[in-house]
Protein backbone atom coordinates (compact mmCIF):
# COMPACT_ATOMS: atom_id res chain seq x y z
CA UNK A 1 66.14 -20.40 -53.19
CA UNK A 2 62.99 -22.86 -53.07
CA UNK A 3 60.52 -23.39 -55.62
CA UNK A 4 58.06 -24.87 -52.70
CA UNK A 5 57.40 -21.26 -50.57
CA UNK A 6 53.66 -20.03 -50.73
CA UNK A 7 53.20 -16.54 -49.95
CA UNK A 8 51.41 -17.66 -46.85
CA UNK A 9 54.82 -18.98 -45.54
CA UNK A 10 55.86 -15.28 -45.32
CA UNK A 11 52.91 -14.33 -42.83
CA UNK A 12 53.51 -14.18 -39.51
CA UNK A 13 51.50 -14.81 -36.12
CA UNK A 14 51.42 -11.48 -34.76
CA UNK A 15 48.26 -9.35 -36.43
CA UNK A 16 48.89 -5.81 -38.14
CA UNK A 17 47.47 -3.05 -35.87
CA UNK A 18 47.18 -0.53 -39.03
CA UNK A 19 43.89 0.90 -39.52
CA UNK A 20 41.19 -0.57 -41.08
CA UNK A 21 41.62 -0.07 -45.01
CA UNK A 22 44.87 1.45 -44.47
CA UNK A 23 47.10 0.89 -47.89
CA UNK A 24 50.24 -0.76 -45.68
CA UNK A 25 48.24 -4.23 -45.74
CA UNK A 26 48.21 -4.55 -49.89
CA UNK A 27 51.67 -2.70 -49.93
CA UNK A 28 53.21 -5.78 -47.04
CA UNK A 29 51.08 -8.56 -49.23
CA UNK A 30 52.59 -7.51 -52.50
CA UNK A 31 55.81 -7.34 -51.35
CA UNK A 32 55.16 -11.15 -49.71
CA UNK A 33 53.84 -12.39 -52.82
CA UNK A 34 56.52 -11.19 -55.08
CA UNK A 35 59.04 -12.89 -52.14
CA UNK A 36 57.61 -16.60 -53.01
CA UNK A 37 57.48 -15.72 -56.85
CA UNK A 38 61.05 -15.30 -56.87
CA UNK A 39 61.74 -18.50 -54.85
CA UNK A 40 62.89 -16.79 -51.82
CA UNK A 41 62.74 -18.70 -48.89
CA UNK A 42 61.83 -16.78 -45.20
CA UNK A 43 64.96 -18.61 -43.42
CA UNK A 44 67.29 -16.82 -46.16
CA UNK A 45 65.32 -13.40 -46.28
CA UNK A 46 65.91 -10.32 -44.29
CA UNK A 47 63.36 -7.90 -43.62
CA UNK A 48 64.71 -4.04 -42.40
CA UNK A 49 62.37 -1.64 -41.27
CA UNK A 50 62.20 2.08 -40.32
CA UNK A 51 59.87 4.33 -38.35
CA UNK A 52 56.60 5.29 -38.85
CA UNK A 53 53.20 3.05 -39.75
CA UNK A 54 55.21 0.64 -41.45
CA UNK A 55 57.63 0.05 -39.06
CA UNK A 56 56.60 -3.05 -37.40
CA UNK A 57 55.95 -4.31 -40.97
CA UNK A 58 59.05 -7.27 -39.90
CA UNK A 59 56.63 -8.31 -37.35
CA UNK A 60 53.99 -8.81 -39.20
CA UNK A 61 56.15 -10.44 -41.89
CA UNK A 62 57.59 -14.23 -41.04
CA UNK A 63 61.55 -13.95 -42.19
CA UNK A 64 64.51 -12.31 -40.57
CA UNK A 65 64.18 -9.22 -39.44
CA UNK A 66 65.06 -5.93 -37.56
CA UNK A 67 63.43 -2.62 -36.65
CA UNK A 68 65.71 0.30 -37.52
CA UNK A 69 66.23 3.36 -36.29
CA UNK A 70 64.09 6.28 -37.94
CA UNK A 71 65.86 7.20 -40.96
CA UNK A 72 68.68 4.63 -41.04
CA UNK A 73 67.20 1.60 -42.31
CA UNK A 74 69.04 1.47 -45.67
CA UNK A 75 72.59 1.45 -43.89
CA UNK A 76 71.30 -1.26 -41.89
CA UNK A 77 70.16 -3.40 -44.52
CA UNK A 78 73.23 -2.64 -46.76
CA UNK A 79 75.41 -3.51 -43.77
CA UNK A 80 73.25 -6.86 -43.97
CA UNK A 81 73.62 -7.61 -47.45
CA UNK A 82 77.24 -6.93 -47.09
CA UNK A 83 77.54 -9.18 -44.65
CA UNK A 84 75.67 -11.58 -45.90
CA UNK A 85 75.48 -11.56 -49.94
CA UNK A 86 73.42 -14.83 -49.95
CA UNK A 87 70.48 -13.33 -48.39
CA UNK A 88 67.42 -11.50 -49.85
CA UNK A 89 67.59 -8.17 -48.25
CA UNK A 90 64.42 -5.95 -48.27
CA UNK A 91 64.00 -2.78 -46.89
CA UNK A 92 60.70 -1.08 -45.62
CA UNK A 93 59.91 2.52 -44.86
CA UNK A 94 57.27 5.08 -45.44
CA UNK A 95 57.83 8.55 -47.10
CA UNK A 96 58.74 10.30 -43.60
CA UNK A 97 61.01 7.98 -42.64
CA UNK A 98 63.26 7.56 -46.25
CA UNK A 99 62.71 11.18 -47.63
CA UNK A 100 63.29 13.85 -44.32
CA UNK A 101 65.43 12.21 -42.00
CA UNK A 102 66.82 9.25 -44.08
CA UNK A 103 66.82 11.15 -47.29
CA UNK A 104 70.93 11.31 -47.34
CA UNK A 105 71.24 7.90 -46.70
CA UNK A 106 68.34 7.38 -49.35
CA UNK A 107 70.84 9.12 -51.89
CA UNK A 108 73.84 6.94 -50.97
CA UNK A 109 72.28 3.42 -51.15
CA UNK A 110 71.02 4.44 -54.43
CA UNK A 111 74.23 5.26 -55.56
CA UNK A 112 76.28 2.41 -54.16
CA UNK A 113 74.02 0.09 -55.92
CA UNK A 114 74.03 -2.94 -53.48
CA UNK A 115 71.69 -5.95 -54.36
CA UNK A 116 68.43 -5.22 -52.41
CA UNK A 117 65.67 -3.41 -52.62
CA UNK A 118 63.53 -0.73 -50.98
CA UNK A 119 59.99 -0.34 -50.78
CA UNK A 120 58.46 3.10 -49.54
CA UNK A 121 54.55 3.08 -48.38
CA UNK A 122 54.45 6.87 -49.65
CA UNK A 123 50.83 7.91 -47.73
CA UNK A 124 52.28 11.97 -48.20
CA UNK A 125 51.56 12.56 -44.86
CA UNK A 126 52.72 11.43 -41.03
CA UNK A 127 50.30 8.75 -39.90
CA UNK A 128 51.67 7.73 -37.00
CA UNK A 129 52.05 10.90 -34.81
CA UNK A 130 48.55 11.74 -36.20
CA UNK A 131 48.69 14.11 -39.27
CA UNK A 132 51.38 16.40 -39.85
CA UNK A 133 52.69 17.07 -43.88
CA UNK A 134 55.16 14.79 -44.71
CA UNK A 135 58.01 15.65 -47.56
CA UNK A 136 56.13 14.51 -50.19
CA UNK A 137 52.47 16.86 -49.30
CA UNK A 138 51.32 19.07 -51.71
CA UNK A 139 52.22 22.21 -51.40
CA UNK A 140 48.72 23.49 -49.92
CA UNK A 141 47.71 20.19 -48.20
CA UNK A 142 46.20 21.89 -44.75
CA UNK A 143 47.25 20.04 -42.04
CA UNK A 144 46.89 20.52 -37.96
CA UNK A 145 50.44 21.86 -37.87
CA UNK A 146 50.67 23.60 -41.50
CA UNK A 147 46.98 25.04 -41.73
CA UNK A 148 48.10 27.05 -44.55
CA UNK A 149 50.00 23.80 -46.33
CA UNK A 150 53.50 23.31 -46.02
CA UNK A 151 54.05 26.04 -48.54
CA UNK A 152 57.21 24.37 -50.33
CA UNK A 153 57.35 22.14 -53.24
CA UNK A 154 56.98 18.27 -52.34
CA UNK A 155 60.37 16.35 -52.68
CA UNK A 156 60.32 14.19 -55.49
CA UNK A 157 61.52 10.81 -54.57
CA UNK A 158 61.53 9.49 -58.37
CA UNK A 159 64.18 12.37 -59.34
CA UNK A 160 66.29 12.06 -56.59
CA UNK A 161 66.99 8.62 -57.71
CA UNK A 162 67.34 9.09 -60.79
CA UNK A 163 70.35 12.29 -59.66
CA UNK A 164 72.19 9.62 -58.15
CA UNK A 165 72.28 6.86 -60.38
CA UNK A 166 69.66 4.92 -59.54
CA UNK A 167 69.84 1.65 -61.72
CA UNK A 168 65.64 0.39 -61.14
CA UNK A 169 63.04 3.12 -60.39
CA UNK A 170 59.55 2.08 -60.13
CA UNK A 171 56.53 3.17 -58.71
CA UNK A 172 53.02 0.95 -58.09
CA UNK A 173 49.61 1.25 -56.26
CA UNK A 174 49.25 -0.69 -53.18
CA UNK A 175 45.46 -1.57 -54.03
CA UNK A 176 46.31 -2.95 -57.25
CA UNK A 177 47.43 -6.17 -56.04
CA UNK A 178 48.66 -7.89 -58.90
CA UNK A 179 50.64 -5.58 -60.60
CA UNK A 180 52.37 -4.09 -57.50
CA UNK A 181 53.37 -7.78 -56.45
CA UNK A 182 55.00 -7.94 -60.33
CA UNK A 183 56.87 -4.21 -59.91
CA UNK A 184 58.01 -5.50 -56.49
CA UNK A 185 59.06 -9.13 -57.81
CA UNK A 186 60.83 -6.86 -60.84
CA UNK A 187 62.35 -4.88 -57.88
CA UNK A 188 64.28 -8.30 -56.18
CA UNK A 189 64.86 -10.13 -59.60
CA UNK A 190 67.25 -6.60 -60.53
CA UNK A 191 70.94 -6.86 -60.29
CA UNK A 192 71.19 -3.96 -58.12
CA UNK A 193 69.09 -1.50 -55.79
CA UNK A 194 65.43 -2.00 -56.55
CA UNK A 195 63.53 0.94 -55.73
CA UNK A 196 59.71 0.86 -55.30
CA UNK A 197 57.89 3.93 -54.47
CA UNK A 198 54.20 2.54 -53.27
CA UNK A 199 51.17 4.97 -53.33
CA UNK A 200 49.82 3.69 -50.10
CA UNK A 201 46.92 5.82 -48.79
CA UNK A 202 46.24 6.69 -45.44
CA UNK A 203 42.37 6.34 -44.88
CA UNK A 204 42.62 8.43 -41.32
CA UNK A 205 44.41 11.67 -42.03
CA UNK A 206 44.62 11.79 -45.85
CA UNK A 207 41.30 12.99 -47.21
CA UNK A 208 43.14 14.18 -50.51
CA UNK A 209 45.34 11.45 -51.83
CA UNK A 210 42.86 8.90 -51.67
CA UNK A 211 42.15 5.63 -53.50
CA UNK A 212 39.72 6.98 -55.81
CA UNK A 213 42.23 9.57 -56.39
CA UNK A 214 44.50 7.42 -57.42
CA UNK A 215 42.53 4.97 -59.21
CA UNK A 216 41.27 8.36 -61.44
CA UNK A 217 44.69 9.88 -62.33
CA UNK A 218 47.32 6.76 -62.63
CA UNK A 219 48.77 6.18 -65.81
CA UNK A 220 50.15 2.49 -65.87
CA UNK A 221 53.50 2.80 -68.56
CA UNK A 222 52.62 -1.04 -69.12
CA UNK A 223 49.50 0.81 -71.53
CA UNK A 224 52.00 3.13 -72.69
CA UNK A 225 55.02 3.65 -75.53
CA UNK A 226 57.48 4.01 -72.26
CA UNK A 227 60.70 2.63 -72.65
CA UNK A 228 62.24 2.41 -69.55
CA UNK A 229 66.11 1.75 -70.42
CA UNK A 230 65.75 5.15 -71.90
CA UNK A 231 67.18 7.46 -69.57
CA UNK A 232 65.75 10.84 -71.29
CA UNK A 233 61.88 9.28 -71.36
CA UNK A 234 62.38 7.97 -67.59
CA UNK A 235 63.70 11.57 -66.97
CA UNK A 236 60.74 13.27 -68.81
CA UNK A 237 58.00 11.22 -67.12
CA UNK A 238 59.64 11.53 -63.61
CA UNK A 239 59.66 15.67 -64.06
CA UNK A 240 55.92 15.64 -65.09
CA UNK A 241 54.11 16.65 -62.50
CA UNK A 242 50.66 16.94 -64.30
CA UNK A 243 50.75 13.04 -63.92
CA UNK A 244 50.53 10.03 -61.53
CA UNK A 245 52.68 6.65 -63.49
CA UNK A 246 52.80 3.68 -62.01
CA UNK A 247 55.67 0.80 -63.69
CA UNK A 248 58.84 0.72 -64.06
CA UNK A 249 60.04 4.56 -65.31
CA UNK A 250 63.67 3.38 -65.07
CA UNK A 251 65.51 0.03 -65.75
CA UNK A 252 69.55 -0.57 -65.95
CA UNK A 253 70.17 -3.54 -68.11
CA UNK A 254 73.43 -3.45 -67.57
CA UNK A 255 73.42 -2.75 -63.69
CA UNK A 256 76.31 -4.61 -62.04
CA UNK A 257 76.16 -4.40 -58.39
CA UNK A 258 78.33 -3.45 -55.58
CA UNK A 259 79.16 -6.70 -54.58
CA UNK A 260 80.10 -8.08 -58.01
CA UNK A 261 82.00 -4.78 -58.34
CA UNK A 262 83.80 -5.48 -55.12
CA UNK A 263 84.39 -9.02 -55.11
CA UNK A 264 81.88 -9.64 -51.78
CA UNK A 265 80.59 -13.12 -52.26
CA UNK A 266 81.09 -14.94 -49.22
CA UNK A 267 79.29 -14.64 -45.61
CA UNK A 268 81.53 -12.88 -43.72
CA UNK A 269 80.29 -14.52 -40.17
CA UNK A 270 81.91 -17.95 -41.38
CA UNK A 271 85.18 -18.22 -40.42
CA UNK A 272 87.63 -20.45 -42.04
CA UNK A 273 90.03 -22.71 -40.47
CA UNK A 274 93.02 -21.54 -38.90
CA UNK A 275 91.33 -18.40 -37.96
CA UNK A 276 92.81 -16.45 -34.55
CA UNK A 277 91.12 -19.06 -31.41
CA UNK A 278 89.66 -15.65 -30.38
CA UNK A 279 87.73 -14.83 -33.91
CA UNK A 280 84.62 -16.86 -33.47
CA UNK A 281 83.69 -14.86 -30.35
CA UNK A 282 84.60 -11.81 -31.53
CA UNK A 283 81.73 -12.55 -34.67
CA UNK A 284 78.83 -13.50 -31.91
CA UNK A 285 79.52 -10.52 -30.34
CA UNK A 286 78.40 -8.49 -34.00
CA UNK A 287 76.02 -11.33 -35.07
């Protein structure tokens, strides 16, 4: 950890090529900000992304990093983390990418509890290949492909987490800079899986979940009575669908994580003395 990183150390060279206005650029700056808040240096942090818009986001971002395959960044980054318990693993992906094809691994890393965290630019709808209903559209959300609407109930990423034991559930605004860097800073500080679910709107095919949308119907639980180590008001708020919250709905005090759990405190890629001659090559080969 340094107490000397600027949030400008975490940019890097290579420009975004999101739309203009799209709601990735506050979602990547929040999550850079809250990376120098906590100390976090870009030569000890490790950036996993999936597919979609935010994919490249570990280009654009100066720090380790990798570019998944669609729907398995989680295992990646918990294979990371594992690996390596001393760095600060952070996983990017949109709503697409975690909640149809990575939505079972979504569930597991959840529920194993590693020390990371996992940011979602939820846009409800496929940007990238141009505008299809994603799994977290609104039922009647006309689209190219699903004129009618997708005509089934959007998944609820907030619950699912919740099923499976999530320990730190939040959810945030990617427009409202300041308090999404503090959800996402809340997210690393946690002793276990942080779990951010942005509202990131998608200027170009979203005409319905838009920033003044958003900015009309959020109700920050900061304003609130919301206790969010109480698992029956995190439960209530996360099954209200009348509502948009943003903050923390869920918070495990006593979260211990997997490695703790496990005894995994060492970087597995140094080998000790009077390992097999052969060993050191055999850990290139993987690293």
């Amino acid at each position: 950890m340094s107490s000397d990183v600027r949030f400008t150390d975490f940019k890097s060279d290579k420009q975004p090529t999101w739309c203009p206005g799209c709601g990735d650029f506050g979602t990547m700056n929040g999550m850079m900000k809250a990376l120098a808040e906590t100390g976090n240096h870009p030569d000890d942090t490790f950036i996993v992304a999936g597919i979609g818009c935010s994919g490249k986001i570990g280009t654009y971002m100066h720090s380790y990093a990798i570019h998944g395959v669609h729907g398995r960044a989680l295992p990646v980054g918990t294979g990371v983390k594992l690996a390596n318990p001393n760095l600060e693993v952070m996983v990017a992906g949109g709503d697409g990418d975690g909640y149809s094809i990575g939505a079972g691994h979504f569930i597991h890393a959840v529920r194993r509890n590693v020390n990371m965290s996992y940011i979602v630019m939820d846009n409800r709808i496929y940007g990238l290949t141009k505008g299809q209903a994603s799994p977290t559209s609104r039922e009647d959300f006309e689209t190219s492909t699903t004129p009618e609407g997708p005509q089934q109930p959007p998944v609820n990423p907030l619950a699912l987490a919740l099923a499976a034991g999530g320990t730190f559930i939040a959810q945030s605004f990617s427009t409202d800079a300041k308090r999404h860097a503090e959800l996402v800073q809340q997210a690393i500080e946690h002793d276990g899986f942080g779990f951010v679910n942005v509202f990131s709107p998608c200027v170009t095919f979203n005409d319905v979940d838009t920033y003044d949308y958003f900015r009309d119907n959020l109700v920050d639980l900061a304003e609130t009575d919301h206790d969010p180590s109480d698992r029956d008001q995190a439960k209530e708020k996360i099954l209200d669908s009348s509502k948009e919250y943003m903050g923390i709905l869920y918070q495990d005090d006593e979260s211990v994580p997997y490695e703790e759990k496990h005894g995994l405190t060492e970087n597995m890629a140094e080998v000790e003395d009077g390992a097999p001659a052969d060993a050191m090559d055999l850990v290139r080969e993987f690293y």
